[in-house]
Protein backbone atom coordinates (compact mmCIF):
# COMPACT_ATOMS: atom_id res chain seq x y z
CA UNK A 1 -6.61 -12.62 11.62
CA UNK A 2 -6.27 -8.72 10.67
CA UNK A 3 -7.63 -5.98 12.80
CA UNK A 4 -11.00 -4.58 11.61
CA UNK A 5 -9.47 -0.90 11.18
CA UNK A 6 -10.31 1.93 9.26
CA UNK A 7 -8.27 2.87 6.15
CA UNK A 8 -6.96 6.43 7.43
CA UNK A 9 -5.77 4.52 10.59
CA UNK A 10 -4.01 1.48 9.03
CA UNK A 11 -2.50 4.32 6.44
CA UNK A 12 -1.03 6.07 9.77
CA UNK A 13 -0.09 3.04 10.98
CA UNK A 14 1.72 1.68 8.33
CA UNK A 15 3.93 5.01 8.05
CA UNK A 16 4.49 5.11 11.56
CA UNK A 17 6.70 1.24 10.89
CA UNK A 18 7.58 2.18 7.59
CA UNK A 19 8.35 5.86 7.22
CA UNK A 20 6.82 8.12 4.72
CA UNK A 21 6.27 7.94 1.47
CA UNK A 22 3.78 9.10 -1.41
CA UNK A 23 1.73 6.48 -2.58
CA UNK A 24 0.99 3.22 -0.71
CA UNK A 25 -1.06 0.41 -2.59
CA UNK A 26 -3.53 -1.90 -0.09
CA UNK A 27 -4.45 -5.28 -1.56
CA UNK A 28 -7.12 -4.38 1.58
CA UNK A 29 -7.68 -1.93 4.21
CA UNK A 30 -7.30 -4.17 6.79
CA UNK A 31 -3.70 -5.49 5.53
CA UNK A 32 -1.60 -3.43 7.72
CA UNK A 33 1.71 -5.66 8.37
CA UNK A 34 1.38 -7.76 5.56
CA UNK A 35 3.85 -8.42 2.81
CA UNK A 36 1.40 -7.93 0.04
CA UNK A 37 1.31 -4.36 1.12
CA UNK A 38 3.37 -2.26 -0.77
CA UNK A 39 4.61 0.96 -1.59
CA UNK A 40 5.52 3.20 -4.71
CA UNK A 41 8.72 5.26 -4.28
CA UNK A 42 8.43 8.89 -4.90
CA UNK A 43 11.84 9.29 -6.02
CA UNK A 44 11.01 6.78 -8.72
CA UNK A 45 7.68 8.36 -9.60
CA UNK A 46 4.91 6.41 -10.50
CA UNK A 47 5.75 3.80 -12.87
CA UNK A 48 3.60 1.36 -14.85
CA UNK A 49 6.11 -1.57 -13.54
CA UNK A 50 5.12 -0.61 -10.43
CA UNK A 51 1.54 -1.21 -10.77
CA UNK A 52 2.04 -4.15 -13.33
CA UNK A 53 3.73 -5.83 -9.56
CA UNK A 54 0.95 -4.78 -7.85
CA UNK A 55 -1.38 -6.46 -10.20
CA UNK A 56 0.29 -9.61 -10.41
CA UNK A 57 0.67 -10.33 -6.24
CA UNK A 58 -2.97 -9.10 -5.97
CA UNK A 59 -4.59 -10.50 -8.88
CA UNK A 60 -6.58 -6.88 -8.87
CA UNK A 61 -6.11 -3.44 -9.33
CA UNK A 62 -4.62 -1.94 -5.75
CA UNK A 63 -6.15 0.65 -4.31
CA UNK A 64 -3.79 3.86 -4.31
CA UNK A 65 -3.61 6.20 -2.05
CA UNK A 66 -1.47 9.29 -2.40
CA UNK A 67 -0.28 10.88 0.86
C-alpha cells in the first residue's frame, strides 16, 4: 500500500508537497502522503499539545525529526 522508502527520502519527499518546516512527526517511515503524518510549526515552537495530538492519532510516541 505505501512505498518501501527510506526515512531521509520520504522526509525530502514530504517537504517537497508540503514546504519546509522544523520538525515533522512519522507515525512510520513509510507514511509519506498520509493524513496521520504531521507536522510541528516552528513559529509555534514545540508544544506539549502538539505531541499530546500526536499521541492520541498514533496511539505511540511519533518519531521526531528536526530538520
Amino acid at each position: 500500500m505505501y512505498p518501501d522508502i527510506p526515512r531521509d527520502l520520504a522526509v525530502k519527499e514530504w517537504l517537497n508537497k508540503r514546504g519546509d518546516c522544523d520538525w515533522i512527526a512519522f507515525d512510520d517511515a513509510r507514511f509519506t502522503d498520509d493524513e496521520r503524518l504531521i507536522w510541528i510549526d516552528p513559529d509555534c515552537g514545540l508544544h506539549l499539545g502538539y505531541l499530546n495530538d500526536a499521541l492520541e492519532r498514533f496511539g505511540e510516541a511519533p518519531c521526531l525529526i528536526l530538520m
